[in-house]
Structure formats: C-alpha cells, structure tokens
Protein backbone atom coordinates (compact mmCIF):
# COMPACT_ATOMS: atom_id res chain seq x y z
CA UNK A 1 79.66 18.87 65.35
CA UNK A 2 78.16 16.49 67.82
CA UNK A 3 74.48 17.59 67.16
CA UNK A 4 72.55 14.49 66.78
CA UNK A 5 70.21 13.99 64.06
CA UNK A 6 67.15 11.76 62.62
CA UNK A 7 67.92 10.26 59.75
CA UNK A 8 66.28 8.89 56.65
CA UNK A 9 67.29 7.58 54.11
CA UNK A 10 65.64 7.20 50.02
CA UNK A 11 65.85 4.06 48.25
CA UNK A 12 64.38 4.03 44.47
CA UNK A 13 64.12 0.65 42.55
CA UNK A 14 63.94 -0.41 39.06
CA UNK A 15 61.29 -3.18 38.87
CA UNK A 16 63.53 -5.35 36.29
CA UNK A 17 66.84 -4.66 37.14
CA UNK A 18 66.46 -4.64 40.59
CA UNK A 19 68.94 -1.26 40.16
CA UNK A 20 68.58 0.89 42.95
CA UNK A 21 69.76 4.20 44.19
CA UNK A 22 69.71 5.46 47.56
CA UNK A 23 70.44 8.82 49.64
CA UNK A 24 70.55 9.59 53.00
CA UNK A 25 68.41 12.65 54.21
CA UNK A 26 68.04 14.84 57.05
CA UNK A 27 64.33 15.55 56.05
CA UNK A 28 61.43 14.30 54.90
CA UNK A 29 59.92 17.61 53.24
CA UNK A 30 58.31 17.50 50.15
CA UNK A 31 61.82 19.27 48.57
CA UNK A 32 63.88 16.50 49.70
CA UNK A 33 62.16 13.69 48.27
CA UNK A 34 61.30 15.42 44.76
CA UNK A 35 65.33 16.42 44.60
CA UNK A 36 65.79 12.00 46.14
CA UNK A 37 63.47 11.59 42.53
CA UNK A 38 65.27 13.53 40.28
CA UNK A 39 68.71 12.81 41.37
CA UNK A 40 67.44 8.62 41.10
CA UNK A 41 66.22 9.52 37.67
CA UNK A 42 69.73 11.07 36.82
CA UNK A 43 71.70 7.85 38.10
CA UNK A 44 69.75 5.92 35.74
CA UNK A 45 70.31 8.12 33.08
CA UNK A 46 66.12 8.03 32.47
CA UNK A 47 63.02 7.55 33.51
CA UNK A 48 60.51 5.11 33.36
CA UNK A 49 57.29 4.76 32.50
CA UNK A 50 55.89 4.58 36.04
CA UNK A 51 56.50 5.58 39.43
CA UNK A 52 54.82 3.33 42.23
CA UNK A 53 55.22 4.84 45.52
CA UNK A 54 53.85 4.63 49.14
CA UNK A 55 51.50 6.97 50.70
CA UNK A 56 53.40 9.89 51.73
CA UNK A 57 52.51 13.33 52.10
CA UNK A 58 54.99 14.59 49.78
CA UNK A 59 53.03 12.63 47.00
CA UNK A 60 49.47 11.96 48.57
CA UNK A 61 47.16 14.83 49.76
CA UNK A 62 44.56 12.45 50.58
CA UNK A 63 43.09 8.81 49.98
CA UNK A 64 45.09 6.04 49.11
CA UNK A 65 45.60 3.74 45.71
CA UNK A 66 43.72 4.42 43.05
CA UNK A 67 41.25 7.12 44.96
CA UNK A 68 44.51 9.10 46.11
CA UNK A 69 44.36 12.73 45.70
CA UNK A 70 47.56 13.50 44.70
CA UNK A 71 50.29 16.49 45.70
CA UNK A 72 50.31 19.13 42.68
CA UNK A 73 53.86 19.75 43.04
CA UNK A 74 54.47 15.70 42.53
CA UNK A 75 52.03 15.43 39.55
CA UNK A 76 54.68 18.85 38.02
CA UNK A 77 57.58 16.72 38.81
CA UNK A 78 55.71 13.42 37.09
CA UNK A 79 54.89 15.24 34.23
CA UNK A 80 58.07 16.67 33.51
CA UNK A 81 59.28 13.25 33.49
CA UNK A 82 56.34 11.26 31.98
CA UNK A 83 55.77 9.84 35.00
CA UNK A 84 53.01 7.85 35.32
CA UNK A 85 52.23 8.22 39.74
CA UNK A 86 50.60 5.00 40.80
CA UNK A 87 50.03 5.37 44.62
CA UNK A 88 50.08 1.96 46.59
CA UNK A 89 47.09 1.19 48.73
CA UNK A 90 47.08 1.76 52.55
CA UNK A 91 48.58 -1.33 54.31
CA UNK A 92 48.84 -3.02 51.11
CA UNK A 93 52.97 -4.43 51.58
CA UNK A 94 53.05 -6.41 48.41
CA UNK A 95 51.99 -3.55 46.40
CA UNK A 96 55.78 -2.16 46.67
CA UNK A 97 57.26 -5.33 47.47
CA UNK A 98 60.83 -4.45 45.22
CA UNK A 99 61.57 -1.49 47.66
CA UNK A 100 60.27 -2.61 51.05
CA UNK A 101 62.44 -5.47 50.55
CA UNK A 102 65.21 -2.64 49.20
CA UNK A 103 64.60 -0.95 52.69
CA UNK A 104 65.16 -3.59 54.76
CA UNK A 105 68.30 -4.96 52.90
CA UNK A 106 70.16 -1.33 53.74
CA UNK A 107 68.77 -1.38 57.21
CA UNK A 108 70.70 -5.00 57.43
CA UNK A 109 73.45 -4.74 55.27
CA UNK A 110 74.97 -1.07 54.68
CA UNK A 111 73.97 0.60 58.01
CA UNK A 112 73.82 -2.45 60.97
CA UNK A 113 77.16 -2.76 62.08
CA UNK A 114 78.57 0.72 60.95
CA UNK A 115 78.42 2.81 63.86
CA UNK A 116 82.01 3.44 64.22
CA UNK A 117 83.01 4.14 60.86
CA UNK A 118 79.20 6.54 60.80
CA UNK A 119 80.03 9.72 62.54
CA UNK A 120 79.58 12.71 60.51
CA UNK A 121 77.48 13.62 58.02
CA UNK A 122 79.59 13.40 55.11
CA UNK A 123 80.40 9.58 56.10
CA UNK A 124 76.46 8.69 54.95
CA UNK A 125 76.94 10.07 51.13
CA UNK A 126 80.60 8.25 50.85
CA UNK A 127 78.62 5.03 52.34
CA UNK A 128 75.44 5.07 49.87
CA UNK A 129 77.63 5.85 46.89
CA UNK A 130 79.99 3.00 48.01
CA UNK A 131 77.64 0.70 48.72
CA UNK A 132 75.27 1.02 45.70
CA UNK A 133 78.16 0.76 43.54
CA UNK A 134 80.39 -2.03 45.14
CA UNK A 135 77.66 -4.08 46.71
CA UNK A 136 73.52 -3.37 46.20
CA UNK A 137 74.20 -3.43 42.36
CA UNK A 138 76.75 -5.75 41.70
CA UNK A 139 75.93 -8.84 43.88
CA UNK A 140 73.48 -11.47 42.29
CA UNK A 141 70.39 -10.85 43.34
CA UNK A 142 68.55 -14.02 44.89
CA UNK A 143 65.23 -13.09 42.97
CA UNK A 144 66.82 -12.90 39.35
CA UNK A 145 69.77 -14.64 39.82
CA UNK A 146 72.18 -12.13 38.18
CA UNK A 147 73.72 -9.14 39.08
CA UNK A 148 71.28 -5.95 38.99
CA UNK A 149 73.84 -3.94 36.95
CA UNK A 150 73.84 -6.49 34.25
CA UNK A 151 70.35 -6.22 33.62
CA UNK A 152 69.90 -2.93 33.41
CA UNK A 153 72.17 -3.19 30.24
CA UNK A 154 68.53 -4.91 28.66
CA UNK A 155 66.96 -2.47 31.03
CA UNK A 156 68.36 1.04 30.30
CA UNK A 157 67.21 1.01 26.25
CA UNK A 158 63.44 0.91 28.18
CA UNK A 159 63.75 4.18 29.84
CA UNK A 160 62.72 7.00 28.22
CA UNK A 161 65.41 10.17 28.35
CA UNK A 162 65.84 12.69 30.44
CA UNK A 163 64.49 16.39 29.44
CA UNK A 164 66.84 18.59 28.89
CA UNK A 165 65.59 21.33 30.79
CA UNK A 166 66.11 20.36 34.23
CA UNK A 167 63.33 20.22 36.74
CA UNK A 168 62.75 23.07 39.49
C-alpha cells in the first residue's frame, strides 16, 4: 500500500567481467543476503573461486581481514559452493574497489531520477532485471573497454559449476 520502507539493495561483481547482478531488499538479515549469494551465483550460471566481501554481520562475527572470525552459516554457504571467503579489511575502500564503484554507479544511474516510475515494490525487481540486462552489462565499461557481457564469454569457462543439490 503506501507503507514506506528502507531499502537496500545487493550488487555482486565478477572481478574480470565486470558482470554484475543486483537485487533490491527489504532486509539486511543474514537470510537475505545468503539467498542475494545464491541467486548471483545462479545468474552466472557458477561460482568462482573466491568471494571478497565487506565486513558485515551476516559474514563477519568479529575482526576484520584476514583476523575475521567468520559467520558459520556463511562458511556452510561458501563451502557448498567452494567458496573461498576473503573478508576486506576495516576502512580499507580499495580492497573491494569493483563493487563500491558497482554501488555507486546504481545509486547514479538506475535509481537517481526514478522516483516517479518507483512506487511499489514490484517496480524495484522489473528495474534491476531491466537494468542489469539492458544497461550495467551491456555498455562498455570505461575500465576494460568492452562490454561486461562479452567478457564473461572468456569468463564463464572459469567458474566452477553449480552443485546440484541446491543450498538451504
């Protein structure tokens, strides 16, 4: 209706490519962001070797980098993918460079200016989808100089597959 809501939003990254996914969230629980990671791994169609992320409780019981004590539950959902969790360093921005940079480009380009066309729920899913596929993955990217889509073509034979069981 016209309940107002925080929202966030998940961006994940391939460091070659530059292939992202993103979806929009009205949490940040633990559940959310493990079903963000599987649902990333399952747009890529597999996983790869490592995941670098930031700090966050979901992932990080305590400490930081390579003295980070991490979340159980996220070192069940690694394994089952042959993850390997690398956590970033407190207040270290370059360290995850790819997605802060990832973050800010949505912030700029798919949400600022979309307030009109924003107005349910429903709207954010049909934008991400939309936007990843018609504009974050197809433009040239000013880094590489091609289009993120095209290199995952080199990129995808890197990632390892999927298990079939699915992850709970």
């Amino acid at each position: 209706g016209s309940t107002r809501r925080r929202l966030s939003f998940f961006v994940m990254v391939l460091c070659y490519s530059r292939l992202c996914y993103i979806e929009f969230t009205l949490s940040q629980r633990k559940a959310e962001f493990y079903r963000a990671i599987v649902n990333a791994l399952t747009f890529f169609g597999g996983s790869p070797r490592r995941i670098i992320f930031d700090n966050l409780k979901a992932a990080v019981l305590n400490g930081s980098g390579r003295s980070a004590c991490l979340h159980p539950e996220f070192l069940a959902l690694c394994g089952h993918f042959c993850l390997e969790p690398i956590a970033c360093a407190r207040r270290d921005p370059e360290s995850k460079g790819i997605v802060e940079a990832k973050v800010r480009y949505v912030k700029r380009n798919a949400l600022q200016g979309r307030d009109d066309e924003l107005t349910c729920w429903e709207d954010y899913g049909r934008l991400a989808i939309r936007w990843r596929d018609e504009v974050a993955n197809v433009r040239c990217h000013q880094t590489t100089h091609e289009r993120p889509v095209d290199r995952f073509e080199q990129e995808r034979q890197q990632l390892r597959p999927l298990p079939a069981l699915a992850f709970d």
